[in-house]
Protein backbone atom coordinates (compact mmCIF):
# COMPACT_ATOMS: atom_id res chain seq x y z
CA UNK A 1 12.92 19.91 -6.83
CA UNK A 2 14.17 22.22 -4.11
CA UNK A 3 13.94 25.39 -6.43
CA UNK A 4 10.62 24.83 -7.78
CA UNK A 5 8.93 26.05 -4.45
CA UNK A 6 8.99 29.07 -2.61
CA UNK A 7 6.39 28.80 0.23
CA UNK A 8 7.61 25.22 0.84
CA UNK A 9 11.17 24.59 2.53
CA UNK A 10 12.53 21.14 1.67
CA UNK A 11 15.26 19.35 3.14
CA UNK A 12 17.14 16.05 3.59
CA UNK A 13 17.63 15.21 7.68
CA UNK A 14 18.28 11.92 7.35
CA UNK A 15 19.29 8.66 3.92
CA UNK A 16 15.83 9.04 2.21
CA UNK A 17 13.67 11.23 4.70
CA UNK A 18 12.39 14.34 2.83
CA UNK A 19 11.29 16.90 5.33
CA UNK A 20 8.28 19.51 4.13
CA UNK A 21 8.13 22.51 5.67
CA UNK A 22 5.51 24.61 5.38
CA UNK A 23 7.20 28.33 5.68
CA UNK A 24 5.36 31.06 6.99
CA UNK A 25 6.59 31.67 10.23
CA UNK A 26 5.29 35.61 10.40
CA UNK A 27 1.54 34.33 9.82
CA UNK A 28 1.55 30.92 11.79
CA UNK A 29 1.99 29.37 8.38
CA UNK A 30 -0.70 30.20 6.80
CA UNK A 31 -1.75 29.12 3.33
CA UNK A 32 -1.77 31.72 0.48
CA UNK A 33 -2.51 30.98 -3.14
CA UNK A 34 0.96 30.03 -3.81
CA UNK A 35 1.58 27.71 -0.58
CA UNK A 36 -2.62 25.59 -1.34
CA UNK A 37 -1.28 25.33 -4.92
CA UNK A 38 2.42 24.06 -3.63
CA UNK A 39 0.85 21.55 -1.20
CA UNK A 40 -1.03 20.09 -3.93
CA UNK A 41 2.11 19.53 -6.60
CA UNK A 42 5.07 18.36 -3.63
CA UNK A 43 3.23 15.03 -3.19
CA UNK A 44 3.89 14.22 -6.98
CA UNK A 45 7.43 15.58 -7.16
CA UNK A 46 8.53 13.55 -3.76
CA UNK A 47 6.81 10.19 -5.47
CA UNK A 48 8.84 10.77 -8.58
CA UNK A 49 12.26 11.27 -6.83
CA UNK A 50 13.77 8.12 -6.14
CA UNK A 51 16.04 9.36 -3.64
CA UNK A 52 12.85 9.52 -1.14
CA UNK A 53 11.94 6.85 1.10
CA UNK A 54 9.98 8.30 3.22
CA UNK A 55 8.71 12.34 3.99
CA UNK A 56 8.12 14.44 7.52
CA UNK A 57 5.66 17.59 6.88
CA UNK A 58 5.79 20.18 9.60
CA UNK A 59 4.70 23.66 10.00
CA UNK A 60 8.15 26.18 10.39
CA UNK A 61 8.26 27.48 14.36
CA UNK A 62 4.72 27.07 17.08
CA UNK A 63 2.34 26.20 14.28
CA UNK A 64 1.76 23.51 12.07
CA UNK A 65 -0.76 26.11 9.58
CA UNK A 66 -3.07 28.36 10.91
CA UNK A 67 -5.47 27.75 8.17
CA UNK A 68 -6.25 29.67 4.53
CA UNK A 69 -5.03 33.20 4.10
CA UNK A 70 -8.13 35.43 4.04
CA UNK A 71 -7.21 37.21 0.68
CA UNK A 72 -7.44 34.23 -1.17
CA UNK A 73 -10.62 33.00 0.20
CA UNK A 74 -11.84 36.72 -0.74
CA UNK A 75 -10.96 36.26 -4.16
CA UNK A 76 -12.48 33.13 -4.52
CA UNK A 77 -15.50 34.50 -3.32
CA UNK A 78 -15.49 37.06 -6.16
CA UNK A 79 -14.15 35.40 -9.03
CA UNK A 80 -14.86 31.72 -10.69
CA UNK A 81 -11.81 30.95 -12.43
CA UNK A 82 -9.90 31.82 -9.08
CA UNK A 83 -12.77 29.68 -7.72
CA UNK A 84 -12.39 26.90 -10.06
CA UNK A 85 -8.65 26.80 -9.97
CA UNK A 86 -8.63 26.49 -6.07
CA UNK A 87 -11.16 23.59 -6.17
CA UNK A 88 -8.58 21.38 -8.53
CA UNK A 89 -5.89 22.32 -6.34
CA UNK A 90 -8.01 21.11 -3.03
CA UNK A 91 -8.33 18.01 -5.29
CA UNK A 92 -5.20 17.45 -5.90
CA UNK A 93 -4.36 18.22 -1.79
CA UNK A 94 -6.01 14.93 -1.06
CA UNK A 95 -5.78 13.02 -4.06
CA UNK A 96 -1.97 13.75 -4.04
CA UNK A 97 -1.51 12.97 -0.56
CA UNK A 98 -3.21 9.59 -0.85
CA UNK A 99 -2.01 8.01 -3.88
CA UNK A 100 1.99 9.10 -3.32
CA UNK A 101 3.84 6.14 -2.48
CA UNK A 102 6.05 7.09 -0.35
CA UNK A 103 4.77 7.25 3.48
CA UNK A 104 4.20 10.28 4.81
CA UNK A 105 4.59 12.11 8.69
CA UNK A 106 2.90 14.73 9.83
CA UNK A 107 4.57 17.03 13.11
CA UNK A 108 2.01 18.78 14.38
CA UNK A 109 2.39 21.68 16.73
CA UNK A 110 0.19 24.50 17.81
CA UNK A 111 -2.53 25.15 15.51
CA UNK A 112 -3.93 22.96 12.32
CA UNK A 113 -6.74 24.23 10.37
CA UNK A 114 -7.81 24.52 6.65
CA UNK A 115 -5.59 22.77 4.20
CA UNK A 116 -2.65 22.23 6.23
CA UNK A 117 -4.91 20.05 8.92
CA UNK A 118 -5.94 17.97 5.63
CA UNK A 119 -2.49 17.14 5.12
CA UNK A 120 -1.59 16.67 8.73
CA UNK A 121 -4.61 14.09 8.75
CA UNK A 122 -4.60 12.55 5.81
CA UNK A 123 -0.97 11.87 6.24
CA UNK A 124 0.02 8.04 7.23
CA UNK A 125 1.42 8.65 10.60
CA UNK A 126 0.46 11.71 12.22
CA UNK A 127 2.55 12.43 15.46
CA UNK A 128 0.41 15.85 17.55
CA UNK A 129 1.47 17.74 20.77
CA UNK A 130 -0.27 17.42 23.72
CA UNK A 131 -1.71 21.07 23.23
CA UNK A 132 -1.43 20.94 19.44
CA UNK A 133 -4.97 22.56 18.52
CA UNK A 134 -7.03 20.69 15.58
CA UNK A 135 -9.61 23.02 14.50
CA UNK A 136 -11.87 22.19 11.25
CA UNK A 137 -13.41 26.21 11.06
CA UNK A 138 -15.41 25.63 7.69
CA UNK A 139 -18.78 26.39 9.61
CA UNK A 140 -17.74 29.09 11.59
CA UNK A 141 -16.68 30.85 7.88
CA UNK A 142 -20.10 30.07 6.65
CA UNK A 143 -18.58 27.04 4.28
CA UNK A 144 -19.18 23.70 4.11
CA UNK A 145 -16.87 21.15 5.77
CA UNK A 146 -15.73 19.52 2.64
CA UNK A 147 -12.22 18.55 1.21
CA UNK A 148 -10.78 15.73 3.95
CA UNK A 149 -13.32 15.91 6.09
CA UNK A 150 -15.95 14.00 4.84
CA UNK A 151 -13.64 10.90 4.34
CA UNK A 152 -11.07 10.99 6.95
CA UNK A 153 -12.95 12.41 10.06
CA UNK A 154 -15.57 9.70 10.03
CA UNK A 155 -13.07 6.74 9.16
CA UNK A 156 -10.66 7.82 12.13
CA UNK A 157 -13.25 8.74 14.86
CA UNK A 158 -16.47 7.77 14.11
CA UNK A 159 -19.75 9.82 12.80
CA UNK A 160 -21.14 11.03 15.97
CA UNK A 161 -17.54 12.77 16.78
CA UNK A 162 -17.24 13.74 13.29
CA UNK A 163 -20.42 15.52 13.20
CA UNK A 164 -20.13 17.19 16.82
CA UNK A 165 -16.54 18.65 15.95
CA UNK A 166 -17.37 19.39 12.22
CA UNK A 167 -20.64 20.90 12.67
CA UNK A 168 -19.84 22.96 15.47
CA UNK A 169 -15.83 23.74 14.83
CA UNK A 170 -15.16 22.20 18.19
CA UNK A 171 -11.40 21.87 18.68
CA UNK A 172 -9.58 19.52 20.07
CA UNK A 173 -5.99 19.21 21.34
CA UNK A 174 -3.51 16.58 20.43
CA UNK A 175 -4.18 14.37 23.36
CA UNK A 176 -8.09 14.28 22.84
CA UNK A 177 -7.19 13.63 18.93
CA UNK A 178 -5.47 10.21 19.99
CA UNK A 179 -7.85 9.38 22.42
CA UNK A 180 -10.66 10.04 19.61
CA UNK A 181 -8.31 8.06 16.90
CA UNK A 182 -7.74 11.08 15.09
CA UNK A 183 -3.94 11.01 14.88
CA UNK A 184 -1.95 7.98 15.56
CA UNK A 185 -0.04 9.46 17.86
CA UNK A 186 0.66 12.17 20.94
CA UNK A 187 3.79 13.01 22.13
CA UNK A 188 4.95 16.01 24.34
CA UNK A 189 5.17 19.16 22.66
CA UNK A 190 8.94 19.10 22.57
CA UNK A 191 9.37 16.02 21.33
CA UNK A 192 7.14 16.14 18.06
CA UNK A 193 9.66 17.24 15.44
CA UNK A 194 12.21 14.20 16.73
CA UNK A 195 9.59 11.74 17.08
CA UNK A 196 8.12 12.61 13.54
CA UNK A 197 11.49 12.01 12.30
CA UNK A 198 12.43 8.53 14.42
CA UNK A 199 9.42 6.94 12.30
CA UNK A 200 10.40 8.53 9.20
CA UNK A 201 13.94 6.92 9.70
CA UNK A 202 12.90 3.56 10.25
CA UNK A 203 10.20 3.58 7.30
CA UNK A 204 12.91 4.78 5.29
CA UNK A 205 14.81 2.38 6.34
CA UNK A 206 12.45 -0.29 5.90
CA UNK A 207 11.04 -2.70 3.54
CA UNK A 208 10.52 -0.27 0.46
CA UNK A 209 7.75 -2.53 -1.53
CA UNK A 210 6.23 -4.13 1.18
CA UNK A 211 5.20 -0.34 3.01
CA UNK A 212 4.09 1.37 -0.18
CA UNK A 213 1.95 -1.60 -0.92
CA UNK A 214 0.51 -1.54 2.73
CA UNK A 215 -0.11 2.00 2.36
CA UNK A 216 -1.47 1.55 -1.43
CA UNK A 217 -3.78 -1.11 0.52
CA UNK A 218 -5.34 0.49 3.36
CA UNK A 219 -5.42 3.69 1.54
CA UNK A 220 -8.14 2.02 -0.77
CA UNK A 221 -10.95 2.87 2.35
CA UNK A 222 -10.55 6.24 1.60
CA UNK A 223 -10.54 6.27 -2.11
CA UNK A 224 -14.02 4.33 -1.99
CA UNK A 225 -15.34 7.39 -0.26
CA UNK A 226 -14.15 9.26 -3.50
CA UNK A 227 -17.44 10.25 -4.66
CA UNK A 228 -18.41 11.45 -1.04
CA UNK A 229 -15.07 13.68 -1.50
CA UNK A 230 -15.64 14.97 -4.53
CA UNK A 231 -19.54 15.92 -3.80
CA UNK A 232 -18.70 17.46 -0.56
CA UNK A 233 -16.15 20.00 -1.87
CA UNK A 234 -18.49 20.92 -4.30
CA UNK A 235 -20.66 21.74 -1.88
CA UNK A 236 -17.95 23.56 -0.08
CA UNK A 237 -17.02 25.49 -2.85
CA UNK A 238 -20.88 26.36 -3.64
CA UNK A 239 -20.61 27.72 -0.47
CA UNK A 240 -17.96 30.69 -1.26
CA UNK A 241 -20.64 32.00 -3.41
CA UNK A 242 -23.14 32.72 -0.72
CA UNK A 243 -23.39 35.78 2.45
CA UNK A 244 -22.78 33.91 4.61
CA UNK A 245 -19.03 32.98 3.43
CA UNK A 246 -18.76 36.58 2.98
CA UNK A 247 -19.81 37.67 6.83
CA UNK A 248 -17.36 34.62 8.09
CA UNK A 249 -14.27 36.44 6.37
CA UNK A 250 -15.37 39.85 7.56
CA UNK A 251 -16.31 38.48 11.48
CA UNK A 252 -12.79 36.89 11.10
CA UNK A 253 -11.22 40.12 9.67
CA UNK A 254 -13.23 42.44 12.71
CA UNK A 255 -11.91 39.74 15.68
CA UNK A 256 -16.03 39.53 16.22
CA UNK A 257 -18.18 36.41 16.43
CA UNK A 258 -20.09 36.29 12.94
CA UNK A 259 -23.94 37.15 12.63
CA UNK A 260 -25.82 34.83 9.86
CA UNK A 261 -28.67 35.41 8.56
């Protein structure tokens, strides 16, 4: 399994504890066409290896992902296959994520935005820094806030949060996210990475049938919001074809607030 990725570092810390690294240190980890289509197949290849218990997914140095890479949104923007090809892979992203039975840890430090924050969320136990920086930017790029976050944002912290920090890409640190019920847990900045992994030990270590079930079970409250998913990616994706998609990515390129029509 280790070969198959490039854009992905995977590793063995600890009996039964896959760690998932997401490994682009030089651009804060941020997801090209090659990493969004690698975070949607790992979830599969993990539940098929028997050897996994239990799997910590971190971002390689001060960031956890800072988000899509801007060429790849580009090209979705000009091309529908590209387009079309990206939307199964969001898919898969959450779908993945969800229905793999082992439980899964999220580390998150520094930034979190575009498809790595919808793993770091949608992951069982998510363990943030106190200045970790959760920041869903799909309105500020002119794009809908689909994928995750029209399942997991309202189930964690309510509507009236969900709409405030999705409709105006408010962020909010790691210790607001546990006061708001957005991750399970805050820690220290330095002390992420080994907390992560203390749970992952001792849900590896644990009762194999009885966790996946748990997690089969309360994952079901997300799955009924399936349709809302699927309709609200959609939407984001419908998005990519409009101006003002294209003035986010060009405001973002120019360092420049963006001007929408």
């Amino acid at each position: 399994m280790k070969d198959t990725y490039t854009k992905l570092r995977l590793d063995t810390p600890a009996d039964g504890v896959l760690r998932v690294t997401i490994s682009e240190p030089a651009r804060l980890n941020a997801v090209d066409a090659t990493a969004h289509r690698e975070l949607g197949e790992i979830w599969r290849d993990a539940d098929r290896d028997a050897s996994v218990r239990a799997i910590v997914v971190r971002g390689e140095g001060t960031a956890f992902s800072a988000g899509g890479d801007l060429s790849m949104i580009e090209d979705m923007m000009r091309d529908h296959d590209t387009r079309m090809r990206v939307f199964a892979e969001a898919r898969d992203i959450v779908y993945n994520v969800l229905n793999c039975s082992k439980p899964i840890v999220s580390a998150i430090q520094g930034p979190a935005v575009g498809a790595g924050l919808a793993v770091a969320l949608l992951a069982d136990i998510s363990v943030a820094g106190r200045t970790a920086r959760i920041i869903d930017g799909h309105t500020r790029l002119g794009v809908a806030a689909g994928d995750h976050a029209a399942i997991i944002w309202p189930l964690l912290c309510g509507m009236a949060k969900a709409k405030y920090h999705l409709l105006l890409c408010e962020p909010v640190t790691g210790e607001q996210a546990e006061r708001m019920g957005l991750v399970s847990l805050c820690v220290d900045d330095d002390q992420v990475h080994e907390r992560a992994m203390e749970i992952a030990v001792r849900l590896a270590s644990g009762a194999q049938d009885a966790i996946r079930l748990t997690k089969y079970a309360l994952n079901n409250w997300l799955r009924l919001a399936g349709p809302s998913f699927d309709a609200s990616l959609a939407m984001e994706f419908l998005g990519f074809t409009g101006a003002d998609a294209a003035e986010g990515v060009r405001a973002l390129r120019e360092k420049r607030p963006p001007s929408f029509g």
